[in-house]
N, C-alpha and C. Protein backbone atom coordinates (compact mmCIF):
# COMPACT_ATOMS: atom_id res chain seq x y z
N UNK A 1 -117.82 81.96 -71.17
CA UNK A 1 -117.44 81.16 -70.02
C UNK A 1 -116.36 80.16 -70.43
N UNK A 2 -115.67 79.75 -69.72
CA UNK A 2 -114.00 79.21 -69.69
C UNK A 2 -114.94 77.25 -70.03
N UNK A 3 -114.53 76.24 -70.37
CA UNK A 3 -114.42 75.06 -70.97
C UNK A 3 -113.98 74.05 -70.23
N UNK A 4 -114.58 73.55 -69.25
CA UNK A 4 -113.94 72.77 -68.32
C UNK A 4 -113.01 71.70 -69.24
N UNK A 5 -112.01 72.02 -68.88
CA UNK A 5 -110.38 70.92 -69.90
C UNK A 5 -110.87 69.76 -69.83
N UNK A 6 -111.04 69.50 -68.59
CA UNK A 6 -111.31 67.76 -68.50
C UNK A 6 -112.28 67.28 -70.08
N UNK A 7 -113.09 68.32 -69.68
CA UNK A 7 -114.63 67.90 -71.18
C UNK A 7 -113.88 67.47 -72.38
N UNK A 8 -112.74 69.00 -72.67
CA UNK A 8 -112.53 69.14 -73.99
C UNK A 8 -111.65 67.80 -74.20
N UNK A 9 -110.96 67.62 -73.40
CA UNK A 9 -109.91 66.11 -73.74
C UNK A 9 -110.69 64.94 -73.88
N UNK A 10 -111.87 64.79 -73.07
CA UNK A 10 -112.69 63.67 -73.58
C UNK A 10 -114.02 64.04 -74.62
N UNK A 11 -113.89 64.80 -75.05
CA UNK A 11 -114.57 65.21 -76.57
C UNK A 11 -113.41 64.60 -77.72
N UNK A 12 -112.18 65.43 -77.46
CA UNK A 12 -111.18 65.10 -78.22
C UNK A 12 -110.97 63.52 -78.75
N UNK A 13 -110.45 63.17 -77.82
CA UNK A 13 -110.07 61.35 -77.24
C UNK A 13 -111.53 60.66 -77.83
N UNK A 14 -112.45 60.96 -77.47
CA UNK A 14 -113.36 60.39 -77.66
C UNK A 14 -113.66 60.71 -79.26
N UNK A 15 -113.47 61.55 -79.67
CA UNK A 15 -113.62 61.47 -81.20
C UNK A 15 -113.16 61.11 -82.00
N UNK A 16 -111.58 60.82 -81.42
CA UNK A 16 -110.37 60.22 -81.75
C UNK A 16 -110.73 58.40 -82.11
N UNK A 17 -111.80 57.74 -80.90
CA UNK A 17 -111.55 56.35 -80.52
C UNK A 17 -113.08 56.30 -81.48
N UNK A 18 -113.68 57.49 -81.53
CA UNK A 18 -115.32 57.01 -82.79
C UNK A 18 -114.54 57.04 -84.01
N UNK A 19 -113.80 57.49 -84.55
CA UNK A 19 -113.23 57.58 -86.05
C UNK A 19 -112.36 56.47 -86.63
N UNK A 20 -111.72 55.99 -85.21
CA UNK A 20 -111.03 54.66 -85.36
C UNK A 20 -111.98 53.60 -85.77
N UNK A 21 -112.77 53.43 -84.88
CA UNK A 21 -114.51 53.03 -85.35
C UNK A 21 -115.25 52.93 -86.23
N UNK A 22 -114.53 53.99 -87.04
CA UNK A 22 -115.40 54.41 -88.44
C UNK A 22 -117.27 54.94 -88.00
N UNK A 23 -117.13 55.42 -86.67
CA UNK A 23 -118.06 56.05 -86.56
C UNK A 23 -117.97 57.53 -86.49
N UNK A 24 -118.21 58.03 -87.91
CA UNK A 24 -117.89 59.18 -87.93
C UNK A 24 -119.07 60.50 -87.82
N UNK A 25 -119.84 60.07 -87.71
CA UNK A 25 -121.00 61.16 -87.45
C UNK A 25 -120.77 61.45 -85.51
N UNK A 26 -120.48 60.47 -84.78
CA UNK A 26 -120.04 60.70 -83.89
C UNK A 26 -119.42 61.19 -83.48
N UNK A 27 -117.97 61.16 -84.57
CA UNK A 27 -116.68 61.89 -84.04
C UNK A 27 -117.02 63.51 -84.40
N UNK A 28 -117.71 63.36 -85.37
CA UNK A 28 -118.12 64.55 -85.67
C UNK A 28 -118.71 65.71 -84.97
N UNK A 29 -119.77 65.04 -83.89
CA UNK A 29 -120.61 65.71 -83.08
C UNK A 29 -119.73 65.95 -81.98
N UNK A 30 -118.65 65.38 -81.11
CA UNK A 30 -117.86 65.80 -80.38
C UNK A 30 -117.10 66.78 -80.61
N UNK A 31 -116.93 66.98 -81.90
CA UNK A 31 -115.99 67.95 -81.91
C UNK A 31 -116.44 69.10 -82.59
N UNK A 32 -117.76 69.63 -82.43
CA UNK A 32 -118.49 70.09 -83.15
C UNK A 32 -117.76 71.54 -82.53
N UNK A 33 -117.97 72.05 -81.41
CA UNK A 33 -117.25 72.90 -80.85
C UNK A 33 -116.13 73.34 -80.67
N UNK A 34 -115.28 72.98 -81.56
CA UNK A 34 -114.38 72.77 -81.55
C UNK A 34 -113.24 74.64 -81.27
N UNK A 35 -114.28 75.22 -81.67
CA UNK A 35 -113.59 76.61 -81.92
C UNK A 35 -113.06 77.17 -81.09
N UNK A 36 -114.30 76.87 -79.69
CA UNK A 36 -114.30 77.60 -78.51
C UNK A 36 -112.73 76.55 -77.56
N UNK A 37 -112.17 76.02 -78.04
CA UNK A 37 -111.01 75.57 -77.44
C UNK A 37 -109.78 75.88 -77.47
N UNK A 38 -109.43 77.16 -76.67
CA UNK A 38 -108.36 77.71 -77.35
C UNK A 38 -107.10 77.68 -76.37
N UNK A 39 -106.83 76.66 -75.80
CA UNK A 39 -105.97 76.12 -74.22
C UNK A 39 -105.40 74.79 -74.79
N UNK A 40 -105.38 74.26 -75.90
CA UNK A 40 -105.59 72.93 -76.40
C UNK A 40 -103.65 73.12 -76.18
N UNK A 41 -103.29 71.41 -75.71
CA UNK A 41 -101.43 71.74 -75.91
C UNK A 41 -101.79 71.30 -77.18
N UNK A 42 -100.20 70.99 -78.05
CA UNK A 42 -99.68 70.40 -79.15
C UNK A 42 -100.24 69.34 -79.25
N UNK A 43 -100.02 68.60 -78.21
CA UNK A 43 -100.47 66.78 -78.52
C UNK A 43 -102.26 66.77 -78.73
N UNK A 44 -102.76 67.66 -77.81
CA UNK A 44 -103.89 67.32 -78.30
C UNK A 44 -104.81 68.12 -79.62
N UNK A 45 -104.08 69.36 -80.11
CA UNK A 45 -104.02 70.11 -81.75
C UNK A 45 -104.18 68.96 -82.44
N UNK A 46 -102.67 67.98 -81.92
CA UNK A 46 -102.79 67.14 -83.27
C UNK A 46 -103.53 65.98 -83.73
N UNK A 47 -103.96 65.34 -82.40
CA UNK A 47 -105.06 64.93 -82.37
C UNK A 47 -106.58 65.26 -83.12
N UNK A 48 -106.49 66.61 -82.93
CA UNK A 48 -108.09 67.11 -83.01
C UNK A 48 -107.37 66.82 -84.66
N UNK A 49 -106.52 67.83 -85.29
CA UNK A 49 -106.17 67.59 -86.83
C UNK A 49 -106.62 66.33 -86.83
N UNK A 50 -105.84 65.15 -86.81
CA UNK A 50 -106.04 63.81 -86.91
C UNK A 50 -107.63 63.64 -87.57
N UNK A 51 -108.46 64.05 -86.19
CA UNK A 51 -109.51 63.21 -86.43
C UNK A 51 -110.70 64.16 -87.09
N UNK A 52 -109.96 65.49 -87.88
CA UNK A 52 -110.60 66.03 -88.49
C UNK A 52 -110.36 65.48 -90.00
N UNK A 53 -109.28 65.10 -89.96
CA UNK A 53 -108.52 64.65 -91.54
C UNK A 53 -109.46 63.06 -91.66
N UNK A 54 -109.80 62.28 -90.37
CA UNK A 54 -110.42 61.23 -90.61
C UNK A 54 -111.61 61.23 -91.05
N UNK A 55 -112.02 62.10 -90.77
CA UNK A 55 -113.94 62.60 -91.40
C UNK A 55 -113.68 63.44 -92.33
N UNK A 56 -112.90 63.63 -93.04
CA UNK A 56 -112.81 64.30 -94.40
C UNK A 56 -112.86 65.92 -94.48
N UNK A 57 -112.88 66.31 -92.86
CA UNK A 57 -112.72 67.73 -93.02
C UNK A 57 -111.52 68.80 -92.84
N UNK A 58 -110.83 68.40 -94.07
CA UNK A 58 -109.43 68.84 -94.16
C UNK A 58 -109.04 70.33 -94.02
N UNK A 59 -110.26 71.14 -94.32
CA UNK A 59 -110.20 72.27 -94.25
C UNK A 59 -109.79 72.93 -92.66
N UNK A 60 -110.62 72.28 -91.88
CA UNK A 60 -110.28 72.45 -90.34
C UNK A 60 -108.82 71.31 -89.76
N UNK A 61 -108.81 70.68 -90.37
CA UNK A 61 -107.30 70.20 -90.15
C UNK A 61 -106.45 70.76 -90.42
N UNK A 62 -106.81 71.60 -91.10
CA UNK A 62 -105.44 72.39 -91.85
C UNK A 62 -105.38 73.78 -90.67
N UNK A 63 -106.58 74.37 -90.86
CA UNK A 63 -106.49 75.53 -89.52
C UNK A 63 -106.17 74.73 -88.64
N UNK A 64 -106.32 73.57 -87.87
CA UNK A 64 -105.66 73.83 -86.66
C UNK A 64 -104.38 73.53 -86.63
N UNK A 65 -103.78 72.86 -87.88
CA UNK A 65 -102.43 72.64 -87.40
C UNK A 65 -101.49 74.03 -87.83
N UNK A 66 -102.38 75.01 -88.95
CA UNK A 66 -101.60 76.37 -88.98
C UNK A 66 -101.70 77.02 -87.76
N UNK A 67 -103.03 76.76 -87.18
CA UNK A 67 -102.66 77.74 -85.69
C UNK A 67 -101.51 76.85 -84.31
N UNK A 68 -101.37 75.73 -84.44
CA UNK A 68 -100.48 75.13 -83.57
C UNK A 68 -98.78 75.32 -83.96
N UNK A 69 -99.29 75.65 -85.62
CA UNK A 69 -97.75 76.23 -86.27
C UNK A 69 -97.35 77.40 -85.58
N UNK A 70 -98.32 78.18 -85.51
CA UNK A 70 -97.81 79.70 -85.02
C UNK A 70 -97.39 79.95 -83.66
N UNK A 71 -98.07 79.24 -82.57
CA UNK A 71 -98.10 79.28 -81.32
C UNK A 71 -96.94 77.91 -81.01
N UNK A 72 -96.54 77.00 -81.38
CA UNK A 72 -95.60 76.21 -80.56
C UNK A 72 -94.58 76.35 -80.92
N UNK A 73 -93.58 76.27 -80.31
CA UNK A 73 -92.08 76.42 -80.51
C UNK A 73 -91.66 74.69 -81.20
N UNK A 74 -92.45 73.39 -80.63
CA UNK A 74 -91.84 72.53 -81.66
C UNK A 74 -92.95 72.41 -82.80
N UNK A 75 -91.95 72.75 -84.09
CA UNK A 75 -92.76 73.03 -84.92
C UNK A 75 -92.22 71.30 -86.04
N UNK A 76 -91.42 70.96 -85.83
CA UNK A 76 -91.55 69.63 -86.89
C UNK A 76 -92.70 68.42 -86.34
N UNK A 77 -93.22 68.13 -85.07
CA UNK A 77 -94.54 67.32 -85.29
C UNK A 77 -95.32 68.18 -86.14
N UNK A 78 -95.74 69.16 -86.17
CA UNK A 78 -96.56 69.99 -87.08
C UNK A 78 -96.30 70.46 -88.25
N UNK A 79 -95.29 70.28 -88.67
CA UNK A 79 -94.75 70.43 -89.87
C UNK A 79 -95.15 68.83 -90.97
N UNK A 80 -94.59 68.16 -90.02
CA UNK A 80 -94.92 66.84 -91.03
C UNK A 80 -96.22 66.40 -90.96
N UNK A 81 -96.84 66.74 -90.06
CA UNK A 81 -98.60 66.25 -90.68
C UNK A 81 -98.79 67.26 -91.22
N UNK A 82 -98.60 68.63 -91.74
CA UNK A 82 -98.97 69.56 -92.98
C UNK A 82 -98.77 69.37 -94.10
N UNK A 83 -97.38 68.03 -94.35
CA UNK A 83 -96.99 67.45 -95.23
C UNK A 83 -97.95 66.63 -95.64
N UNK A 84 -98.24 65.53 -94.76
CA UNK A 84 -98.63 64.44 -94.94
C UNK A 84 -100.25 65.03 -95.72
N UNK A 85 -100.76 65.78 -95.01
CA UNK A 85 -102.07 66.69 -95.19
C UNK A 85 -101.91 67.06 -96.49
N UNK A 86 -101.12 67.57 -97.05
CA UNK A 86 -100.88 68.70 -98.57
C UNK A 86 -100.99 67.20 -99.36
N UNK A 87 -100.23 66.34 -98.61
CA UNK A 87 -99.68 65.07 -99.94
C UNK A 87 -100.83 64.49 -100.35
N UNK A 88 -101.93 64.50 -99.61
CA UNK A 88 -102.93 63.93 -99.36
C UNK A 88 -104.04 64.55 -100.06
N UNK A 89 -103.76 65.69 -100.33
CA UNK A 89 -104.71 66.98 -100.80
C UNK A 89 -103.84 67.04 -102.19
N UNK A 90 -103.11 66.14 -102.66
CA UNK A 90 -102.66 66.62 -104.05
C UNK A 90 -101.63 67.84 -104.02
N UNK A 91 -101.57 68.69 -103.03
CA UNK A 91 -100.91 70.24 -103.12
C UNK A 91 -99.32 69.30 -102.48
N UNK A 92 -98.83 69.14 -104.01
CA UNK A 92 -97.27 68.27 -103.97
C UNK A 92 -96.48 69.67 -103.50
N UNK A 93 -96.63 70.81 -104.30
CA UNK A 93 -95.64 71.79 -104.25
C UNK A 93 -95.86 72.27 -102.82
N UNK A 94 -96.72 72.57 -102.39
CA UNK A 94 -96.83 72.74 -100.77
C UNK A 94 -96.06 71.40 -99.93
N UNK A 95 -96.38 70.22 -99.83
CA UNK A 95 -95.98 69.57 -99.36
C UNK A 95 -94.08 69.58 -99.47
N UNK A 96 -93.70 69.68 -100.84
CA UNK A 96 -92.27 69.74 -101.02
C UNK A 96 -91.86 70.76 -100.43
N UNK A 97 -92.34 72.23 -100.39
CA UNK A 97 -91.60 73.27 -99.90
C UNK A 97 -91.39 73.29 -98.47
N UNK A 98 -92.12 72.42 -97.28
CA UNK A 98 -92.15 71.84 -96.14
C UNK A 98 -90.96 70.94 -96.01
N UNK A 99 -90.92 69.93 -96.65
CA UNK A 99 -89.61 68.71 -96.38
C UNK A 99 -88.35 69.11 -96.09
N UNK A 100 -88.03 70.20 -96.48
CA UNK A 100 -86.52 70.43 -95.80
C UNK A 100 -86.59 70.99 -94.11
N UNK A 101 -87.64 71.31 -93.98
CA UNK A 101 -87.39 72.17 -92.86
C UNK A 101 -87.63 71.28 -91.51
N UNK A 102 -87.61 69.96 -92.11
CA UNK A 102 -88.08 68.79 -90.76
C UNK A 102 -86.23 68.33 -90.60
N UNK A 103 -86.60 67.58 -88.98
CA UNK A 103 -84.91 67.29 -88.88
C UNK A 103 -84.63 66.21 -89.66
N UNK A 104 -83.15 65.85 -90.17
CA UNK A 104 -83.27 64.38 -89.95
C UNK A 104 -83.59 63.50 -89.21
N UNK A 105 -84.50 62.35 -90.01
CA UNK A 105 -85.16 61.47 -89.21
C UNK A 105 -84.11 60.32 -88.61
N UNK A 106 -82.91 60.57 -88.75
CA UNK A 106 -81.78 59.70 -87.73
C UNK A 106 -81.36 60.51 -86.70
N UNK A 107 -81.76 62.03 -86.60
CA UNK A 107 -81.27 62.78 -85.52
C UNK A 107 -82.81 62.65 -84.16
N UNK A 108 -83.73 62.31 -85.24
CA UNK A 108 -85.11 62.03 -83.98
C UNK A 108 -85.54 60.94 -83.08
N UNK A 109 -85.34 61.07 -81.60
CA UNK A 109 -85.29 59.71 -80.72
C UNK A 109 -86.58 59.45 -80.87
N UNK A 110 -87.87 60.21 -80.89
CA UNK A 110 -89.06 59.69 -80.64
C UNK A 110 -89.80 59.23 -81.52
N UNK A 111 -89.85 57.84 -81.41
CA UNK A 111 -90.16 56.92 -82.63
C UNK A 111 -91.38 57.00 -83.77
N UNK A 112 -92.19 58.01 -82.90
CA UNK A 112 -93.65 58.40 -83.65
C UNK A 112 -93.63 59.07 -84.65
N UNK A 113 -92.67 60.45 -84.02
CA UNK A 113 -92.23 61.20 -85.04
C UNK A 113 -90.96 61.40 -86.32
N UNK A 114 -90.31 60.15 -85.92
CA UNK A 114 -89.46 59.83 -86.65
C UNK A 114 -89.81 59.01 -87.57
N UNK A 115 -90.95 58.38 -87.21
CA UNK A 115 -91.54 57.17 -88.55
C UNK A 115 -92.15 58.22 -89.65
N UNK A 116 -92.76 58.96 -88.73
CA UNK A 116 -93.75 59.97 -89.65
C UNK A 116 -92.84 61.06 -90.64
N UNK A 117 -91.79 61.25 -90.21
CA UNK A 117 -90.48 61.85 -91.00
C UNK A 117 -90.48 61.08 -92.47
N UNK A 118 -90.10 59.81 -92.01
CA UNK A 118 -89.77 58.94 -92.66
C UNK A 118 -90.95 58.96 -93.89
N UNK A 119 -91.99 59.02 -93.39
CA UNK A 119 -93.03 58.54 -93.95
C UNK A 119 -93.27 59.70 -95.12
N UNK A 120 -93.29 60.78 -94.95
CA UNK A 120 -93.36 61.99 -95.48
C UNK A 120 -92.05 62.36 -96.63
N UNK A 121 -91.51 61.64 -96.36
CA UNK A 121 -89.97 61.61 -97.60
C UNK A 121 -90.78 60.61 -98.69
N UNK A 122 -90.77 59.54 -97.74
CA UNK A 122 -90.97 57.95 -98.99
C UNK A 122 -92.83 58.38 -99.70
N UNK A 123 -93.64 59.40 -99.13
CA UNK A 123 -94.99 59.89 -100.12
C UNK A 123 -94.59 61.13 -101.29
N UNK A 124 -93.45 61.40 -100.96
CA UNK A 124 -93.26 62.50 -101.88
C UNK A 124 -92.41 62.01 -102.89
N UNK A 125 -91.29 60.44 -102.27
CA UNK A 125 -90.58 60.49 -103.20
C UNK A 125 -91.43 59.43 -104.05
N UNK A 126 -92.04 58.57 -103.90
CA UNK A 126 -93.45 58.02 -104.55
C UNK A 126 -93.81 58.72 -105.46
N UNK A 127 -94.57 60.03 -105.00
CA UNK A 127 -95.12 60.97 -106.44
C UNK A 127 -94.23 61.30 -107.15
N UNK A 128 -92.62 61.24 -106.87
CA UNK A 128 -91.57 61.38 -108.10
C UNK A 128 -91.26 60.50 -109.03
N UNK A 129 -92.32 58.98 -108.55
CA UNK A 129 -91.91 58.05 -109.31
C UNK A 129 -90.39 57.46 -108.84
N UNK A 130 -89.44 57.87 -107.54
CA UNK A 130 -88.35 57.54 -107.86
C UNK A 130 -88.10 56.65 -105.88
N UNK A 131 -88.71 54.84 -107.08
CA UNK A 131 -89.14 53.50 -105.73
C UNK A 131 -87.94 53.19 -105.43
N UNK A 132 -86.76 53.04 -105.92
CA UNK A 132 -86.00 53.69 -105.42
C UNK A 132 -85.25 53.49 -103.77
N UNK A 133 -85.78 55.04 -104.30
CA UNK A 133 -85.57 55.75 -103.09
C UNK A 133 -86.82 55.50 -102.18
N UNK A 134 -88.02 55.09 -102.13
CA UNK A 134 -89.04 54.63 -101.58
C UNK A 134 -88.36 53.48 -100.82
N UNK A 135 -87.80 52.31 -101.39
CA UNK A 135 -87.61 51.26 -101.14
C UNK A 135 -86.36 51.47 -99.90
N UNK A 136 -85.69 52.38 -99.81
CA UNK A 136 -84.44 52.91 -99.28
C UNK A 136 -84.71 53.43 -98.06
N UNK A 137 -86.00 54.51 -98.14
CA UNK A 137 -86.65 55.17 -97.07
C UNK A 137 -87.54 54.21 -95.86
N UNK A 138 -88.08 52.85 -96.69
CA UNK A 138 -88.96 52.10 -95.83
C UNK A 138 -87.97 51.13 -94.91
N UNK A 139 -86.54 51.06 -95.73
CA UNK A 139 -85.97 50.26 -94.80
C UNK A 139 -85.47 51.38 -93.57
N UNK A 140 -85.64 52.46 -93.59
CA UNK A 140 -84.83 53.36 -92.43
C UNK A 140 -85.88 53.45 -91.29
N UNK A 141 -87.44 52.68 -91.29
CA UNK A 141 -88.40 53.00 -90.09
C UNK A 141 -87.48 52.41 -88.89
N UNK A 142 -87.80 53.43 -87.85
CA UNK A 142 -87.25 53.09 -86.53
C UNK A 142 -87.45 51.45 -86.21
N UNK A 143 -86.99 50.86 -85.51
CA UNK A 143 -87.48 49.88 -84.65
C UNK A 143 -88.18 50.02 -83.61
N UNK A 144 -90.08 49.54 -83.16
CA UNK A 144 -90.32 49.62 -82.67
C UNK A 144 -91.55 50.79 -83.42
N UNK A 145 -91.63 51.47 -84.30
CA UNK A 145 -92.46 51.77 -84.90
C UNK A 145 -93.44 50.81 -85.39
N UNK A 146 -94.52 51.45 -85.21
CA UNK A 146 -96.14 50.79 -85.53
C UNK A 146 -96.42 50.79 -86.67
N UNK A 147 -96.26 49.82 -87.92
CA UNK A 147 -96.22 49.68 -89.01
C UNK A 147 -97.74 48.89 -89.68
N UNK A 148 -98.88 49.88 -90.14
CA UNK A 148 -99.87 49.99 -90.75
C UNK A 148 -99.79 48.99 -91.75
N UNK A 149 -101.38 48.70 -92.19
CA UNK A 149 -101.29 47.88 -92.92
C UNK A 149 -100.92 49.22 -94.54
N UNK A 150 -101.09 50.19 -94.19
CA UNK A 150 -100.55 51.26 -95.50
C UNK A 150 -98.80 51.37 -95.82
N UNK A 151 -98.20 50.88 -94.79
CA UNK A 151 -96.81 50.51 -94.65
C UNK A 151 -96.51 49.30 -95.45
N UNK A 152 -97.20 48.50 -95.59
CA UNK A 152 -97.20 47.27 -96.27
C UNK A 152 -97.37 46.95 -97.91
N UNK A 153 -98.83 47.88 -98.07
CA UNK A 153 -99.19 48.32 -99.16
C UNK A 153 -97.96 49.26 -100.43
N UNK A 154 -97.50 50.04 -99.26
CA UNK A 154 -96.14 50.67 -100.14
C UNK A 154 -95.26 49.95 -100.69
N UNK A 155 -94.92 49.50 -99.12
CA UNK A 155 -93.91 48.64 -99.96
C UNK A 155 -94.39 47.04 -100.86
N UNK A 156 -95.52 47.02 -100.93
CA UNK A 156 -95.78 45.94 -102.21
C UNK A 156 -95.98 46.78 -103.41
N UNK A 157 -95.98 47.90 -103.20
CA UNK A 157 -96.25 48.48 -104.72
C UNK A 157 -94.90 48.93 -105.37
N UNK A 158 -93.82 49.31 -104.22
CA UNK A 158 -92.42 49.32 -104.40
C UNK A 158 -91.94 48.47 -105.48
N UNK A 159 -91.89 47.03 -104.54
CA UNK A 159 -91.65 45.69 -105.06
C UNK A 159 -92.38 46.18 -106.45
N UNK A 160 -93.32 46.07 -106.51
CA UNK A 160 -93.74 45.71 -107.57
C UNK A 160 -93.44 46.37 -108.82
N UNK A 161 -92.91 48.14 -108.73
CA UNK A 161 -92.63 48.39 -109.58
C UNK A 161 -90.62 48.50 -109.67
N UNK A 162 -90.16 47.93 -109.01
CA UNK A 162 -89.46 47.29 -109.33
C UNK A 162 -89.14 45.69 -109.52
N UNK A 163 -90.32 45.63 -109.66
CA UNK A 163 -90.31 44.11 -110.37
C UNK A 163 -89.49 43.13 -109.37
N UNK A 164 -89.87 43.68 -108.60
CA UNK A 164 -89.54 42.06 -107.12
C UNK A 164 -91.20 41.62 -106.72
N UNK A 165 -91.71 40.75 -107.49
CA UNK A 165 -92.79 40.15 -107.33
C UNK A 165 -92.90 39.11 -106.05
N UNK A 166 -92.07 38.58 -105.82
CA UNK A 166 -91.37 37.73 -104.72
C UNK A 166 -92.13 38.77 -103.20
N UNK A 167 -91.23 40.21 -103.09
CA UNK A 167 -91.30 40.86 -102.15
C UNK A 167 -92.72 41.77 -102.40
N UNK A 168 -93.36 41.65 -103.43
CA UNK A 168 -94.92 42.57 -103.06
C UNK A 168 -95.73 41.58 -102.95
N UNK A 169 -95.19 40.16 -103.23
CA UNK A 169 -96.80 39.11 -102.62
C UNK A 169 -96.27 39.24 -101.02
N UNK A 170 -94.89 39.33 -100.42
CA UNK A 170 -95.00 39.01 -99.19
C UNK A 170 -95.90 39.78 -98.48
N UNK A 171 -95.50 41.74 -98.85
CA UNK A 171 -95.90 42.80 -98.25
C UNK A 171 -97.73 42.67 -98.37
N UNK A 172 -97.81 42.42 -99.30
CA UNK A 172 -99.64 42.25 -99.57
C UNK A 172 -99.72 40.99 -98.59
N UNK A 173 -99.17 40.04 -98.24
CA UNK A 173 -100.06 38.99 -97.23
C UNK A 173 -99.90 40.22 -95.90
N UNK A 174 -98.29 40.75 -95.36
CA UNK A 174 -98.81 41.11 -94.47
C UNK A 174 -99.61 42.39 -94.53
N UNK A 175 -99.89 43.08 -95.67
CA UNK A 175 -100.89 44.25 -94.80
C UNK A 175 -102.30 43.52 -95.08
N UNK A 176 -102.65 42.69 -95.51
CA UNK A 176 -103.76 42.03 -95.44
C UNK A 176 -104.00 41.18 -93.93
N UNK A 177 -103.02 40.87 -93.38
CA UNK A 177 -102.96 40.47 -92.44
C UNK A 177 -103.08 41.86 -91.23
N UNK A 178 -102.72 42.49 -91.35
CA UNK A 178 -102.02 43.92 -90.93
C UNK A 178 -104.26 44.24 -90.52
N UNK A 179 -104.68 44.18 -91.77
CA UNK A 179 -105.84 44.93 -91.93
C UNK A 179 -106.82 43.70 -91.08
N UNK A 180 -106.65 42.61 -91.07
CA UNK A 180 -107.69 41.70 -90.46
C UNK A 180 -107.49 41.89 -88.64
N UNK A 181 -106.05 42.15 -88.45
CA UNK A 181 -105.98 42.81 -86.87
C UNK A 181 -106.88 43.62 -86.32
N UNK A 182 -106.94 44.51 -87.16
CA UNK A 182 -107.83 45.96 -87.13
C UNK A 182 -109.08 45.29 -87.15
N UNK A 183 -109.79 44.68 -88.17
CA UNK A 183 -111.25 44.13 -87.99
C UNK A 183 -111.49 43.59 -86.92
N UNK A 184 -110.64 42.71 -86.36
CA UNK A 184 -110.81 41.79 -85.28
C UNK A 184 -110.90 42.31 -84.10
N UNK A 185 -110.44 43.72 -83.76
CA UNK A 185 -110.35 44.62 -82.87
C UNK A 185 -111.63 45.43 -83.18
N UNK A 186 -112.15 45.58 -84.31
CA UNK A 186 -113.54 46.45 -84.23
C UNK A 186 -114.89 45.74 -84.13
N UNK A 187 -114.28 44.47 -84.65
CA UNK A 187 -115.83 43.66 -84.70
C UNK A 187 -114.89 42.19 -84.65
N UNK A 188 -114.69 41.71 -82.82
CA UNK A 188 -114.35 40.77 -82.46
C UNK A 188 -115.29 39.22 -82.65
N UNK A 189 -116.18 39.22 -83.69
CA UNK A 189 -116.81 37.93 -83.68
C UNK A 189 -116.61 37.54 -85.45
N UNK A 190 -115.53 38.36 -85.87
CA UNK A 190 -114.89 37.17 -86.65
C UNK A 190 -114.10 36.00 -86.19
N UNK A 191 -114.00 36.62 -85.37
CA UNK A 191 -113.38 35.28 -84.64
C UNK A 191 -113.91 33.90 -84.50
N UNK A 192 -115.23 34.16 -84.51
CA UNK A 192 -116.32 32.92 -84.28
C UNK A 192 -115.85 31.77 -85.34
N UNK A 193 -115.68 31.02 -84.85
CA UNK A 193 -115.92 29.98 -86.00
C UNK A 193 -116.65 29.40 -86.84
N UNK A 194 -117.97 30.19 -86.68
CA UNK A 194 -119.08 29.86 -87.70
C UNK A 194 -118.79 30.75 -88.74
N UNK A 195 -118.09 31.91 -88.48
CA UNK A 195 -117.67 32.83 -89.18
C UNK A 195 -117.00 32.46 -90.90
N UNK A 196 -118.13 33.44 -92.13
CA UNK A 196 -117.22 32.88 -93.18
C UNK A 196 -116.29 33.71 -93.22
N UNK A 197 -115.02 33.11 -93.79
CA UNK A 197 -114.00 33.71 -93.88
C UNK A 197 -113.59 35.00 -94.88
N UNK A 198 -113.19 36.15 -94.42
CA UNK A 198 -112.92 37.51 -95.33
C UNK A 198 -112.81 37.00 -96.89
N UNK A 199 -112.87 37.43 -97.66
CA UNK A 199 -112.41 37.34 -99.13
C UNK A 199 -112.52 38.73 -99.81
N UNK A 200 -111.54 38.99 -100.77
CA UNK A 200 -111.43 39.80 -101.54
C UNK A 200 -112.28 39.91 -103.06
C-alpha cells in the first residue's frame, strides 16, 4: 500500500528536529521505515542522509545519498555530502576522487550549497596538512552563510597552526559562544540567573 507523503515528511522533519535535540532514539524510531519511501524529492533524501549521519548510521546515509545520486539530475548537493560523509568516515581517497566533479563554489548562487562546497575543499585540504590553503578557503564562505560553532573551531586550529595565536583565541571565544546559542535554544533555563555558569 502507497505511504501517505504528508506522514513521510513529518517522520522525516521530525527526525530531523529529535537529532538536533540530541534525541536520538527518537529520531531513530521515525525513521525506522525508512525503506518503504521511495517518492522522497532530493531535499528531503538529504535530509533523511543528514539525520542518518546524526545517529551514527552512516551506512544508510550513504545508500540513500547513492540512490539520490542515481536518480537526480542535480547531482553536486549530493555529491558534496558524499564528500563530507567519506571525510568523515576516514575514506580520504573516496572523498578526493569526488572534489573535482563539484562546481566552483564562486559559480554557486545558493548559499547552502556553496558554503558546503567550500566546506568540503577546506576538510580535505586540512587532512593535507596544507592551513594554508584552509585559511584561504574559510575566507571565501558566502555572505550570509550560517557559520557553526565547527566553522570557528577550524579556523582556531588554522590560526593556530600557523601560529596566529591572536586569531585562534578569537575563533575559540566565538565558537564557544557559537555553541552556548545552541544550548540556550535546547535547554532555555540557562538563562536563569540562578544558573551556574558553563565551564570547561
Amino acid at each position: 500500500c502507497e505511504i501517505d507523503p504528508t506522514l513521510v515528511v513529518a517522520h522525516i522533519y521530525g527526525a530531523k528536529a529529535c537529532a538536533e535535540c540530541t534525541d536520538m532514539e527518537s529520531a531513530a524510531r521515525l525513521i525506522e521505515t525508512w525503506q518503504q519511501w521511495t517518492q522522497l524529492t532530493l531535499q528531503q533524501q538529504l535530509v533523511l542522509a543528514s539525520v542518518f549521519t546524526s545517529i551514527s548510521r552512516t551506512a544508510e546515509a550513504e545508500s540513500v545519498l547513492l540512490s539520490a545520486l542515481q536518480s537526480s539530475s542535480e547531482k553536486a548537493p549530493i555529491q558534496v555530502r558524499l564528500i563530507l560523509l567519506y571525510e568523515r568516515l576516514n575514506r580520504i581517497e573516496e572523498a578526493a576522487a569526488l572534489l573535482p566533479l563539484l562546481p566552483l563554489a564562486e559559480t554557486v548562487s545558493e548559499v547552502d550549497l556553496r558554503s558546503e562546497i567550500v566546506n568540503a575543499h577546506t576538510l580535505l585540504a586540512a587532512r593535507a596538512n596544507d592551513f594554508e590553503k584552509v585559511r584561504s578557503l574559510l575566507a571565501q564562505l558566502p555572505p550570509g552563510a550560517q557559520l557553526s560553532s565547527d566553522y570557528f573551531f577550524a579556523q582556531a586550529n588554522t590560526c593556530d597552526k600557523l601560529g596566529d595565536s591572536d586569531g585562534a583565541m578569537q575563533a575559540l571565544r566565538q565558537a564557544h559562544a557559537k555553541q552556548m546559542e545552541r544550548a540556550v535554544l535546547l535547554a532555555p533555563e540557562l538563562l536563569a540567573p540562578d544558573v551556574e555558569p558553563l565551564t570547561t
